[in-house]
PDB file of N, CA and C in Angstrom:
ATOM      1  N   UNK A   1     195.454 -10.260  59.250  1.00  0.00           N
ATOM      2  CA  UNK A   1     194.135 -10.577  59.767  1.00  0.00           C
ATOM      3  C   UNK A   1     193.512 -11.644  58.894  1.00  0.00           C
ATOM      4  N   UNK A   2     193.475 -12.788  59.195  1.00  0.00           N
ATOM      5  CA  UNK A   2     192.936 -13.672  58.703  1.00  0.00           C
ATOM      6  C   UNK A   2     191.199 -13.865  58.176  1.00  0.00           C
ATOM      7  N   UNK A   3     190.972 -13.591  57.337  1.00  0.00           N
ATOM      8  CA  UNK A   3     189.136 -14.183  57.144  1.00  0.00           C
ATOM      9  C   UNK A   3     188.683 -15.289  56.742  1.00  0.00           C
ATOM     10  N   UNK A   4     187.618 -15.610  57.377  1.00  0.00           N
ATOM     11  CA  UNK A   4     187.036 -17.249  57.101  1.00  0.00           C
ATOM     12  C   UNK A   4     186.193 -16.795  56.637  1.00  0.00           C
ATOM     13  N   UNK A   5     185.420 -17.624  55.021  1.00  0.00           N
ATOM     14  CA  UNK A   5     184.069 -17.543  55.170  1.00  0.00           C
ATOM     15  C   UNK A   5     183.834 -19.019  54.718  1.00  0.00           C
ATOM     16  N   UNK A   6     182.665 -19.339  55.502  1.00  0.00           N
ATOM     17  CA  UNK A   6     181.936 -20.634  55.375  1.00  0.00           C
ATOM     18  C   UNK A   6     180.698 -20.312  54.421  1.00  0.00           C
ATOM     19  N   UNK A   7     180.167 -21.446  53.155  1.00  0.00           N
ATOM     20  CA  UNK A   7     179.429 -21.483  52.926  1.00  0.00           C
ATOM     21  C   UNK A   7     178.394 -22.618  52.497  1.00  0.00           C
ATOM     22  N   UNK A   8     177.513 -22.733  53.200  1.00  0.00           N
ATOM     23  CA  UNK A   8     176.875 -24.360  53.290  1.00  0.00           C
ATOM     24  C   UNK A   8     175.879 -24.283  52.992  1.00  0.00           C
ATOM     25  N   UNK A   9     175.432 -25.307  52.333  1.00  0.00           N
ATOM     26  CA  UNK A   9     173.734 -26.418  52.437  1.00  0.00           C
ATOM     27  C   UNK A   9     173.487 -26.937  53.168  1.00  0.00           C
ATOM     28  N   UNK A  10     174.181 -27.078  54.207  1.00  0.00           N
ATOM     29  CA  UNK A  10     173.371 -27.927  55.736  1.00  0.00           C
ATOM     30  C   UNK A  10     172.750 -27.019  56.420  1.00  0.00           C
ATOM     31  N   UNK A  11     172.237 -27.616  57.282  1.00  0.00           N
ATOM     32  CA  UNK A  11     171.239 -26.812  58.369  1.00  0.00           C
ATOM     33  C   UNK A  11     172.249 -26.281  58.986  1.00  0.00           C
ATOM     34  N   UNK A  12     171.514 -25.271  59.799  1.00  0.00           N
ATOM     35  CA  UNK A  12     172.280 -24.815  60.621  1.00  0.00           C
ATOM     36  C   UNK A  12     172.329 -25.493  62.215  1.00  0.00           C
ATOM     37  N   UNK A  13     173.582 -25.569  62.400  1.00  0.00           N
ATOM     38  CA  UNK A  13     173.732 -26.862  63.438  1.00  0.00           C
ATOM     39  C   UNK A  13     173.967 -25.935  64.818  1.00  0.00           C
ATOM     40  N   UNK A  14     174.363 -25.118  65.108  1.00  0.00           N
ATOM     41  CA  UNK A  14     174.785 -24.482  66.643  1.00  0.00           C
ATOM     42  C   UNK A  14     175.299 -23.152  66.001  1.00  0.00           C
ATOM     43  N   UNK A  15     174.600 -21.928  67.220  1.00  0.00           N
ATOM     44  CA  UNK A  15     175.232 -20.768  66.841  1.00  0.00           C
ATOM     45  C   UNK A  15     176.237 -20.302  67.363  1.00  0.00           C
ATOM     46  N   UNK A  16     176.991 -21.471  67.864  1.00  0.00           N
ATOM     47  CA  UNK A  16     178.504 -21.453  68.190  1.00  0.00           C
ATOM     48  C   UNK A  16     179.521 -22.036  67.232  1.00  0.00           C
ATOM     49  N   UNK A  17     179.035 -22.304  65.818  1.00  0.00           N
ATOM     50  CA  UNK A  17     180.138 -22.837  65.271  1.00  0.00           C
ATOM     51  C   UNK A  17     181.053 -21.636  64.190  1.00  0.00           C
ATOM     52  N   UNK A  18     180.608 -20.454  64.593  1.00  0.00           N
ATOM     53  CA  UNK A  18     181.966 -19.472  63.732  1.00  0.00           C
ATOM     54  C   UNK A  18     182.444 -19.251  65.194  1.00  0.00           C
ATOM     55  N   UNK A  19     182.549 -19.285  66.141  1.00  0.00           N
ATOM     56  CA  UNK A  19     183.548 -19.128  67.282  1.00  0.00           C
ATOM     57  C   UNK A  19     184.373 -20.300  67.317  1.00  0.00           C
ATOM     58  N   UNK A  20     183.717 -21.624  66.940  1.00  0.00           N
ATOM     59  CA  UNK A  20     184.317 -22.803  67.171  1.00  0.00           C
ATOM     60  C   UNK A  20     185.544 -22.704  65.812  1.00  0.00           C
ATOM     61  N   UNK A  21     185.119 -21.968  64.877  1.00  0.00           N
ATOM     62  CA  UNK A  21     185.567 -22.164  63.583  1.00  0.00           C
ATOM     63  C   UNK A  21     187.153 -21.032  63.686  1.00  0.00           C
ATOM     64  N   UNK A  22     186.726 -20.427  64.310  1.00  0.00           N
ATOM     65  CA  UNK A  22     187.897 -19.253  64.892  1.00  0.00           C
ATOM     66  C   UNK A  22     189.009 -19.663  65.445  1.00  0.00           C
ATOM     67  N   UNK A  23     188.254 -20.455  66.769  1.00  0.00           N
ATOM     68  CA  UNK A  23     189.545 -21.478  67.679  1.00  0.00           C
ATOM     69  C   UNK A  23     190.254 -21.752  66.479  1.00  0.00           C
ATOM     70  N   UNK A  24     189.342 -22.825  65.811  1.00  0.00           N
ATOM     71  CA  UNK A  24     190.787 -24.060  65.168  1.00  0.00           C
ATOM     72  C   UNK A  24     191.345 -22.928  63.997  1.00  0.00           C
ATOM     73  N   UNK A  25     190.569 -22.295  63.379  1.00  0.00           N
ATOM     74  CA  UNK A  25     191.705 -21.155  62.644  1.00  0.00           C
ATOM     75  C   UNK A  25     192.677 -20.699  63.193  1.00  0.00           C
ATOM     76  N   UNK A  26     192.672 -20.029  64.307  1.00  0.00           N
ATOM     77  CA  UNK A  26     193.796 -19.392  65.417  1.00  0.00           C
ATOM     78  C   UNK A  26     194.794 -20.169  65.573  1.00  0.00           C
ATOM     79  N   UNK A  27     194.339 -21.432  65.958  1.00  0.00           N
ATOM     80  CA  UNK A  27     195.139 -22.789  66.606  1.00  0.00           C
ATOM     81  C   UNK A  27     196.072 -23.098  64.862  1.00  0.00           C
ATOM     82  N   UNK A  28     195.580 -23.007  64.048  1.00  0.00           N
ATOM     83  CA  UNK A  28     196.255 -23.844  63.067  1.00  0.00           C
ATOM     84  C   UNK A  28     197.000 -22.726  62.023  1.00  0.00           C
ATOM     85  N   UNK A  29     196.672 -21.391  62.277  1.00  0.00           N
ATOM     86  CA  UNK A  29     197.432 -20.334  61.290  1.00  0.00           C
ATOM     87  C   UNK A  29     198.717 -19.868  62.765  1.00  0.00           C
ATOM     88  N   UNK A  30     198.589 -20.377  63.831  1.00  0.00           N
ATOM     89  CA  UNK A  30     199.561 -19.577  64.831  1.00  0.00           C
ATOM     90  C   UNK A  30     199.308 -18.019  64.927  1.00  0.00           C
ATOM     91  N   UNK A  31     198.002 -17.773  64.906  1.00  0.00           N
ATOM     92  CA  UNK A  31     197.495 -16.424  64.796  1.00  0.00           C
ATOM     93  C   UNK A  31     196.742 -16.270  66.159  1.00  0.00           C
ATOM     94  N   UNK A  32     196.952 -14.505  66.958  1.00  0.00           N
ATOM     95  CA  UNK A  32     195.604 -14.616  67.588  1.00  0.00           C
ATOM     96  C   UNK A  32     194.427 -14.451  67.408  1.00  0.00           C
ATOM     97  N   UNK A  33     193.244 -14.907  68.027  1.00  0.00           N
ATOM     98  CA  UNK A  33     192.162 -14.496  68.335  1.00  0.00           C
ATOM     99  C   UNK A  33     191.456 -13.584  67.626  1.00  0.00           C
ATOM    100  N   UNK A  34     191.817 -12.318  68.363  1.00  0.00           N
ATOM    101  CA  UNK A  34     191.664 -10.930  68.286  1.00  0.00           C
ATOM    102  C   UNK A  34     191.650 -10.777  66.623  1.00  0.00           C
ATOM    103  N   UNK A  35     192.563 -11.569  65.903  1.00  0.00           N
ATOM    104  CA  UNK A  35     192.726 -10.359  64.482  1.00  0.00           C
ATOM    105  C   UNK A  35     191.767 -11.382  63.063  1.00  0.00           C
ATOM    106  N   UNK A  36     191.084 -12.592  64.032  1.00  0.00           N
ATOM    107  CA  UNK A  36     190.337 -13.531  63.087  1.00  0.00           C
ATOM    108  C   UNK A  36     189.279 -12.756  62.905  1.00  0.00           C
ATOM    109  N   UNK A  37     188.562 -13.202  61.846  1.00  0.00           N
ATOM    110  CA  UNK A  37     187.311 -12.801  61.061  1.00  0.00           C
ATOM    111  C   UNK A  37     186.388 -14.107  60.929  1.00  0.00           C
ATOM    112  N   UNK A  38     185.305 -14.298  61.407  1.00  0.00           N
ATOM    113  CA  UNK A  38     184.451 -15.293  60.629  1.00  0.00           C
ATOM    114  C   UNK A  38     183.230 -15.302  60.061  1.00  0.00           C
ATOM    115  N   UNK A  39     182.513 -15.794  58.765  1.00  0.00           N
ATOM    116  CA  UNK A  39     181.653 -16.037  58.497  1.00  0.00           C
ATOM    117  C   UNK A  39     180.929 -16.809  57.982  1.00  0.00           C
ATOM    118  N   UNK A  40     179.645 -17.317  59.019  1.00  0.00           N
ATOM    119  CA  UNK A  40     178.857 -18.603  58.449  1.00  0.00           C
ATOM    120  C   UNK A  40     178.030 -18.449  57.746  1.00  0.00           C
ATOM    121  N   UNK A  41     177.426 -19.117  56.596  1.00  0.00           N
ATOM    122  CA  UNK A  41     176.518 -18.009  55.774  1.00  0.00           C
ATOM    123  C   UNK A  41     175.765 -19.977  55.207  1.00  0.00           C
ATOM    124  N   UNK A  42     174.460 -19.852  55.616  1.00  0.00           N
ATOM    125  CA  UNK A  42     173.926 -21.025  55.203  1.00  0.00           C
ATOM    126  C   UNK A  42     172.774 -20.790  54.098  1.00  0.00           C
ATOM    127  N   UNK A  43     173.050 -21.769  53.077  1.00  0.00           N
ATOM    128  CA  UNK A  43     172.152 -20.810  51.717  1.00  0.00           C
ATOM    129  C   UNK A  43     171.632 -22.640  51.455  1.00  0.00           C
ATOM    130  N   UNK A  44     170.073 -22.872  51.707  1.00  0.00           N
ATOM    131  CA  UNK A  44     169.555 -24.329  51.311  1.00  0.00           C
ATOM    132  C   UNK A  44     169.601 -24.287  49.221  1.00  0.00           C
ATOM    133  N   UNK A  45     169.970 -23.423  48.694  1.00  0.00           N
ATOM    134  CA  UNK A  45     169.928 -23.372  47.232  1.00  0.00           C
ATOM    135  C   UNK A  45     171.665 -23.608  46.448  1.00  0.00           C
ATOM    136  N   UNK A  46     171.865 -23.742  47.349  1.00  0.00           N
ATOM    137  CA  UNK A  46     173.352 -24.603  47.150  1.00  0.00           C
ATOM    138  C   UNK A  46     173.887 -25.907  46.638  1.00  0.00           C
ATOM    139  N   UNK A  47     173.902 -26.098  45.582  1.00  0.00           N
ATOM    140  CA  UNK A  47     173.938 -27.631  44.734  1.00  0.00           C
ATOM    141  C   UNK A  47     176.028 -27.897  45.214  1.00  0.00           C
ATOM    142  N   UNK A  48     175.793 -28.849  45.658  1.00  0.00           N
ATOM    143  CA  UNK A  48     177.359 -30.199  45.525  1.00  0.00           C
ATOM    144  C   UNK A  48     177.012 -31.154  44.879  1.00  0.00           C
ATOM    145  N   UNK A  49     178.277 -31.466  43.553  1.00  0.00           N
ATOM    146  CA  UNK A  49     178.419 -32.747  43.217  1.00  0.00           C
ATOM    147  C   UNK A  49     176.336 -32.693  42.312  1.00  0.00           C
ATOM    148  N   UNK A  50     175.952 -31.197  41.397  1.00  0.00           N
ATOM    149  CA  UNK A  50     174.820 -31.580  41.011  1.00  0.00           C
ATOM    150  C   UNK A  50     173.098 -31.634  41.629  1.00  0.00           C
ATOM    151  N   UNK A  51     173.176 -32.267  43.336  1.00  0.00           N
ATOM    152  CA  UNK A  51     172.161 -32.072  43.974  1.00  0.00           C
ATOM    153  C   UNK A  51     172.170 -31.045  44.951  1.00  0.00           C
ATOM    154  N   UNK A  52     171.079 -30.791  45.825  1.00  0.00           N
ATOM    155  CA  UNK A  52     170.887 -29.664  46.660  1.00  0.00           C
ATOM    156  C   UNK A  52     170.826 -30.420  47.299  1.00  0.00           C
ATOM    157  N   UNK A  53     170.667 -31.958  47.722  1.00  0.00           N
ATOM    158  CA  UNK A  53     170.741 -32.614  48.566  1.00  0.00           C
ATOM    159  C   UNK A  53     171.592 -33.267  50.117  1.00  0.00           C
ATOM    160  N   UNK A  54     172.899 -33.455  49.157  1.00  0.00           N
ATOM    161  CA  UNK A  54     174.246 -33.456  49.240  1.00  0.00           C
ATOM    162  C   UNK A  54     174.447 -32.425  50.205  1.00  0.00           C
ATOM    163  N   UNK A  55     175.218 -32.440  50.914  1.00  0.00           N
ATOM    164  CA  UNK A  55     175.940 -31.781  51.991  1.00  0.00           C
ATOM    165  C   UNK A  55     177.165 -31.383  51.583  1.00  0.00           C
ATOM    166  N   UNK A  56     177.625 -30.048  51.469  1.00  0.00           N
ATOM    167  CA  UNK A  56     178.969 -29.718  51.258  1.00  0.00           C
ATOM    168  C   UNK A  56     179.196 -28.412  51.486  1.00  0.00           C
ATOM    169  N   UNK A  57     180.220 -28.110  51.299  1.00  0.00           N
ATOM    170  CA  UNK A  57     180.952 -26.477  51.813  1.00  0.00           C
ATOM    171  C   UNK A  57     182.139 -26.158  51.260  1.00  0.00           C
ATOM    172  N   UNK A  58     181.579 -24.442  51.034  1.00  0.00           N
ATOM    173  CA  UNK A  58     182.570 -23.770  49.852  1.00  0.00           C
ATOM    174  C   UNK A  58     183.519 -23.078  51.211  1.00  0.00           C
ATOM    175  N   UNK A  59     184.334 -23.184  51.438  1.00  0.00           N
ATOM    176  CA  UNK A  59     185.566 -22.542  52.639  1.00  0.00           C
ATOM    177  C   UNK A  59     186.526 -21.631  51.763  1.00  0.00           C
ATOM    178  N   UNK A  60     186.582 -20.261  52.385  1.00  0.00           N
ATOM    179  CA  UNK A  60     188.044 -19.436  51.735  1.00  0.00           C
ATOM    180  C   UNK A  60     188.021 -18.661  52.732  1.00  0.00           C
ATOM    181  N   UNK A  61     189.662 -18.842  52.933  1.00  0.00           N
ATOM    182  CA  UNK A  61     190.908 -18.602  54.279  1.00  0.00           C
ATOM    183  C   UNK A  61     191.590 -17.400  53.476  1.00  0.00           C
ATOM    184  N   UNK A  62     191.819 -16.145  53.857  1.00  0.00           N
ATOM    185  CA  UNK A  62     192.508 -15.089  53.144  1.00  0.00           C
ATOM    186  C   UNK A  62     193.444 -14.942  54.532  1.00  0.00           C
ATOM    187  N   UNK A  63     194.622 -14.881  54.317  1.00  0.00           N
ATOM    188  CA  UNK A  63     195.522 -14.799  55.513  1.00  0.00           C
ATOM    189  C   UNK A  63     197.143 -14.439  54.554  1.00  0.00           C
ATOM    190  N   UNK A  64     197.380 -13.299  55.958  1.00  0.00           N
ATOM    191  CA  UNK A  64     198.705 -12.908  55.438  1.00  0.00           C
ATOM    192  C   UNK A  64     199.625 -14.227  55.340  1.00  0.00           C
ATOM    193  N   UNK A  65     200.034 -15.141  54.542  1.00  0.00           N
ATOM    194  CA  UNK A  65     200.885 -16.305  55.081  1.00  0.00           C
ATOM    195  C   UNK A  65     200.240 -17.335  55.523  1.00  0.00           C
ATOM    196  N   UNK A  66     200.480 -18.631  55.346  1.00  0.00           N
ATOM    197  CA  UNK A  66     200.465 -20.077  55.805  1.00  0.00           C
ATOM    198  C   UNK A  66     201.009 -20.562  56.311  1.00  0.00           C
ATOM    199  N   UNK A  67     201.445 -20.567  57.235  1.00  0.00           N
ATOM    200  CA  UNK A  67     202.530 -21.676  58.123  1.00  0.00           C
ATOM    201  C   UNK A  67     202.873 -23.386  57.363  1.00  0.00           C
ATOM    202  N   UNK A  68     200.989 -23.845  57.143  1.00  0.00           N
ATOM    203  CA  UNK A  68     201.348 -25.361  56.847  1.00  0.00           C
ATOM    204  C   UNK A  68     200.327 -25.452  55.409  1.00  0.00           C
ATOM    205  N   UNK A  69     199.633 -24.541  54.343  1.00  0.00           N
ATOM    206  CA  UNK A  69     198.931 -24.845  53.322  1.00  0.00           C
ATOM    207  C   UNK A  69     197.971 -26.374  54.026  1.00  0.00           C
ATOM    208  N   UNK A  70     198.727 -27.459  53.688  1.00  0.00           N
ATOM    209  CA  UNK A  70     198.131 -28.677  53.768  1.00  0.00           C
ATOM    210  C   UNK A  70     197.235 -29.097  54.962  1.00  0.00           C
ATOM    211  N   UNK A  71     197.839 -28.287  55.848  1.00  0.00           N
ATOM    212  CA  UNK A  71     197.265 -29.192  57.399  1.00  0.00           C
ATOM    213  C   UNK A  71     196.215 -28.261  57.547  1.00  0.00           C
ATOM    214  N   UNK A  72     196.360 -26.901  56.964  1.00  0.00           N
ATOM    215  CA  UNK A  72     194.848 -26.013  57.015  1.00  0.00           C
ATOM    216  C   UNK A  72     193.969 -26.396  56.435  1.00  0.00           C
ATOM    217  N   UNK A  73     193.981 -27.002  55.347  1.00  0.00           N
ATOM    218  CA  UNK A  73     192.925 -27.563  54.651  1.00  0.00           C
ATOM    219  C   UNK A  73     191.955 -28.460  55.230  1.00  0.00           C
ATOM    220  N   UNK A  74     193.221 -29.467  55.380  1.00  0.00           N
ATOM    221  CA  UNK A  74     192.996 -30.904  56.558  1.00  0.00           C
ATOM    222  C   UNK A  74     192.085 -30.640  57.795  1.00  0.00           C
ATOM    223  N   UNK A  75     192.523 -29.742  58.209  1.00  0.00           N
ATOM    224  CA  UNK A  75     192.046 -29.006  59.759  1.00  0.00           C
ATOM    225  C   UNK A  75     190.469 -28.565  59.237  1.00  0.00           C
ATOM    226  N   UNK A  76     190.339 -27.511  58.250  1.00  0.00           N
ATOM    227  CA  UNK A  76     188.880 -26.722  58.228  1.00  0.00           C
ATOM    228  C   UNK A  76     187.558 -28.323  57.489  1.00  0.00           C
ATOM    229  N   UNK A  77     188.700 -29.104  56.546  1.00  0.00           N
ATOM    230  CA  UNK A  77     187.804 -30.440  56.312  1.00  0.00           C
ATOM    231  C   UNK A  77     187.279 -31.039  56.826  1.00  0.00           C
ATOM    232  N   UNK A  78     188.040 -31.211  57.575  1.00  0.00           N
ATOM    233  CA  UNK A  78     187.516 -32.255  59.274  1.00  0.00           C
ATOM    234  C   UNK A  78     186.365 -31.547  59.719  1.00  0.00           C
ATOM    235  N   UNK A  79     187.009 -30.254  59.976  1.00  0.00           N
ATOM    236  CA  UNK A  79     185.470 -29.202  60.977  1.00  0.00           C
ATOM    237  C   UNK A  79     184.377 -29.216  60.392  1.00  0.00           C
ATOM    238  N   UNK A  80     184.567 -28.916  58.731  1.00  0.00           N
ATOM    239  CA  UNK A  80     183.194 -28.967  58.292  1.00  0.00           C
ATOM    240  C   UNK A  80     182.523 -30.623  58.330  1.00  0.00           C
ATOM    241  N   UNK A  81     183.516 -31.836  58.194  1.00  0.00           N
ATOM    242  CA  UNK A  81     182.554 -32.998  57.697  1.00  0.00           C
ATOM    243  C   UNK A  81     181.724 -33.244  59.565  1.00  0.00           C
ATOM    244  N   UNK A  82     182.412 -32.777  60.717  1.00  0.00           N
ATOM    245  CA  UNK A  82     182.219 -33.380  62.233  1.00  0.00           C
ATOM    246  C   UNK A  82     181.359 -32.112  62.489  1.00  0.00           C
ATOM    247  N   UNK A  83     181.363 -31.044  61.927  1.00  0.00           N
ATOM    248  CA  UNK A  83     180.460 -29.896  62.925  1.00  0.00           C
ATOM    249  C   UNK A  83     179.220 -29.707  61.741  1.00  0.00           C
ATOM    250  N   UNK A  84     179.571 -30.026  60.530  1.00  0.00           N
ATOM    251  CA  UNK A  84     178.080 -29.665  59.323  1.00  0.00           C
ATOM    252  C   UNK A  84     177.290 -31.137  58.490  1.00  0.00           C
ATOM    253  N   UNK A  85     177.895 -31.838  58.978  1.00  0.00           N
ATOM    254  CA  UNK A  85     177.718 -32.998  58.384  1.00  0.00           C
ATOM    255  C   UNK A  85     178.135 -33.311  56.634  1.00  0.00           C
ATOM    256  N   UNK A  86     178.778 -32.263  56.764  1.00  0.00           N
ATOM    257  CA  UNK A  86     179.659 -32.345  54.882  1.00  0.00           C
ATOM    258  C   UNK A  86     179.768 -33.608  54.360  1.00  0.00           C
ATOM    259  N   UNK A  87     180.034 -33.876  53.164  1.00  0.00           N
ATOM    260  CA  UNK A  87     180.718 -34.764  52.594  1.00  0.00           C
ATOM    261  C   UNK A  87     182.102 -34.632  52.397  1.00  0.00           C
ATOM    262  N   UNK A  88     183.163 -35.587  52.860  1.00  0.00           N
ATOM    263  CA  UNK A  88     184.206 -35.007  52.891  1.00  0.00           C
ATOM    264  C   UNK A  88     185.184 -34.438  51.459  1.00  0.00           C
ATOM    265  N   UNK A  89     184.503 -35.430  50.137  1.00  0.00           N
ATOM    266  CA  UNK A  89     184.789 -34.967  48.928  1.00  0.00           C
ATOM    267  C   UNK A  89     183.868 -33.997  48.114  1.00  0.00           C
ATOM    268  N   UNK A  90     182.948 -33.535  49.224  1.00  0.00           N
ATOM    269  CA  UNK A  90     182.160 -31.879  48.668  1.00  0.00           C
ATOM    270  C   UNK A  90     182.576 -31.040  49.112  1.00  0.00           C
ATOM    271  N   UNK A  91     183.752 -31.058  50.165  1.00  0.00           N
ATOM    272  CA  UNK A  91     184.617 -29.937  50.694  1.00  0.00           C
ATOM    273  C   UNK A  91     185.467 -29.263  49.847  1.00  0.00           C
ATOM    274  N   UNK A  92     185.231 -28.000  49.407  1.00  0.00           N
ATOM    275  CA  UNK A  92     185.615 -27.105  48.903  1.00  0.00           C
ATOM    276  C   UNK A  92     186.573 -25.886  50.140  1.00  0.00           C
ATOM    277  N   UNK A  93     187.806 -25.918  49.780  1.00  0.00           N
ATOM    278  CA  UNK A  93     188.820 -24.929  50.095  1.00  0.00           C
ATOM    279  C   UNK A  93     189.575 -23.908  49.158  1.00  0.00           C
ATOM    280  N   UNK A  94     189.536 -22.548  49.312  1.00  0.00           N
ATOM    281  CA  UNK A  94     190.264 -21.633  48.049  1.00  0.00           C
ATOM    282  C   UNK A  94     191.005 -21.263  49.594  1.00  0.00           C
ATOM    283  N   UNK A  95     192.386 -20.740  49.602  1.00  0.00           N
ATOM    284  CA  UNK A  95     193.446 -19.853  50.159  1.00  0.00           C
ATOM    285  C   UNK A  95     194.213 -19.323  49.579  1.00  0.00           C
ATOM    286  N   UNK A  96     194.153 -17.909  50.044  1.00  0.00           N
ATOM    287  CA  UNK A  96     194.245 -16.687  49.652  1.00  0.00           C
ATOM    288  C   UNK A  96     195.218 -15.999  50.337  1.00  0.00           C
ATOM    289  N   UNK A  97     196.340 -15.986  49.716  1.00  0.00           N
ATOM    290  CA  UNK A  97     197.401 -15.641  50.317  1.00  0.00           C
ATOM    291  C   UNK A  97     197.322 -13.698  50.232  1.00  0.00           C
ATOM    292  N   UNK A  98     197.593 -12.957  51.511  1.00  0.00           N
ATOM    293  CA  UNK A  98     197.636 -11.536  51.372  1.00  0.00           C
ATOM    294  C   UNK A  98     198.430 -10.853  51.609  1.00  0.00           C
ATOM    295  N   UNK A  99     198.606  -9.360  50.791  1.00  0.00           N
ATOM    296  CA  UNK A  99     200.022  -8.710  51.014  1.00  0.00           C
ATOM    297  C   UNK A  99     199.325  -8.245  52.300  1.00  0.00           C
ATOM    298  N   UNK A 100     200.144  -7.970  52.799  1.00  0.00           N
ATOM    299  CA  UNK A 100     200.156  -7.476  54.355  1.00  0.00           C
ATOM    300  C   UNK A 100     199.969  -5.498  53.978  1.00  0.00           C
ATOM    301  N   UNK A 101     200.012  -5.041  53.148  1.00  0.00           N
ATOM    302  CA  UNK A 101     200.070  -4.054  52.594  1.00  0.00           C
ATOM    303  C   UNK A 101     199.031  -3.765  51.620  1.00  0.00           C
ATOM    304  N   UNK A 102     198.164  -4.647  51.918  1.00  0.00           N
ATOM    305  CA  UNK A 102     196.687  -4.598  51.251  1.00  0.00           C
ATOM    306  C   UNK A 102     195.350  -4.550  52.424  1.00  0.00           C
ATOM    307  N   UNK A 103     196.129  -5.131  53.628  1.00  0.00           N
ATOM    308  CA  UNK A 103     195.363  -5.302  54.909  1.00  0.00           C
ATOM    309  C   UNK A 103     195.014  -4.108  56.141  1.00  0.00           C
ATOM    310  N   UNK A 104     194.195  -4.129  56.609  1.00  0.00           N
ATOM    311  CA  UNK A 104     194.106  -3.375  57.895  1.00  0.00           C
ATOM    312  C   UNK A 104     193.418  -3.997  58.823  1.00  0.00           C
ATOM    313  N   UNK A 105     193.711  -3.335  60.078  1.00  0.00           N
ATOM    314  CA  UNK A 105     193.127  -3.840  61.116  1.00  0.00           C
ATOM    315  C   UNK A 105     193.105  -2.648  62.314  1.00  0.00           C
ATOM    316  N   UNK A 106     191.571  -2.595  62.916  1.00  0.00           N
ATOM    317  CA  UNK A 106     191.865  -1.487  63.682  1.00  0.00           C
ATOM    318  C   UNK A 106     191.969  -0.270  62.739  1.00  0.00           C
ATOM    319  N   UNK A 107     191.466   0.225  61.823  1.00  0.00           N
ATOM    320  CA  UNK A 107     192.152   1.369  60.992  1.00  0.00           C
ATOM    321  C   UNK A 107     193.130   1.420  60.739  1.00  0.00           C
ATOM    322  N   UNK A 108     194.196   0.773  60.669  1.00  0.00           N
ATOM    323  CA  UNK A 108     195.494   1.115  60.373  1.00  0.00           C
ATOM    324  C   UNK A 108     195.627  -0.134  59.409  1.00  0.00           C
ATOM    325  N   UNK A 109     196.513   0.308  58.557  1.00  0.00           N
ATOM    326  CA  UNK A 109     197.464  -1.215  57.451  1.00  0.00           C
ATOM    327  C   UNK A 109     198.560  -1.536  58.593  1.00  0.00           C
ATOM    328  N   UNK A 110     198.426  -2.646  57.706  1.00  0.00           N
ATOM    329  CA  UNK A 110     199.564  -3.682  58.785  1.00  0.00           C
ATOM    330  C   UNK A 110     200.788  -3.460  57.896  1.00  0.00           C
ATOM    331  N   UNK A 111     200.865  -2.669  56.754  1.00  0.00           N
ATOM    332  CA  UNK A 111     202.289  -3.037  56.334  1.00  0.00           C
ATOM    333  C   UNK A 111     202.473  -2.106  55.060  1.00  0.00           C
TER     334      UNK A 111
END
C-alpha cells in the first residue's frame, strides 16, 4: 500500500489535487487505486531555500518496491512544479522503501 504525503507553502490550488496526485502515483508505481493513500497538508510557515516566500514541497512515497526510483521522482516533480506552482529545485522527495511484512491493508498484513 503505497502512501503519499505532500507538504507545501503554496496555496491551496484545487481540492482535487490528492486524487489527481493518486492517478499519477498509481500510473507510475504500477499499483492500484484502491491500495493508494494520500495526503495534502498545506502549512504557509514553511521556509524553502531560507524564505517562506519561495514555493516548494517536502514529498515522501513509502511503497512496498519501486519499479523505476528515478522516473517517480521525475513524475511527483513535475506534479508539484504544474499543479502547486513549486520551484522545481525546492522539490523535496524522501522514498521509503517497505517490508511488505510491516504493512496492512484492510486489517490484514500483506506479508
Amino acid at each position: 500500500m503505497p502512501f503519499l504525503t505532500i507538504k507545501t507553502n503554496a496555496s491551496r490550488q484545487s481540492d482535487k489535487l490528492a486524487e489527481k496526485a493518486a492517478q499519477i502515483l498509481s500510473q507510475v508505481l504500477e499499483k492500484p487505486l484502491k491500495v493508494i493513500a494520500v495526503s495534502v497538508e498545506y502549512n504557509r510557515n514553511m521556509a524553502f531555500d531560507g524564505s517562506e516566500s519561495k514555493i516548494g514541497m517536502w514529498i515522501e512515497v513509502a511503497s512496498i518496491g519501486f519499479k523505476d526510483k528515478a522516473k517517480t521522482v521525475k513524475v511527483l516533480t513535475d506534479f508539484a512544479v504544474e499543479n502547486f506552482g513549486a520551484e522545481k529545485d525546492l522539490v523535496c522527495v524522501r522514498l521509503e522503501n517497505l517490508n511488505k511484512t510491516d504493512v496492512a491493508h484492510g486489517g490484514c498484513l500483506l506479508g
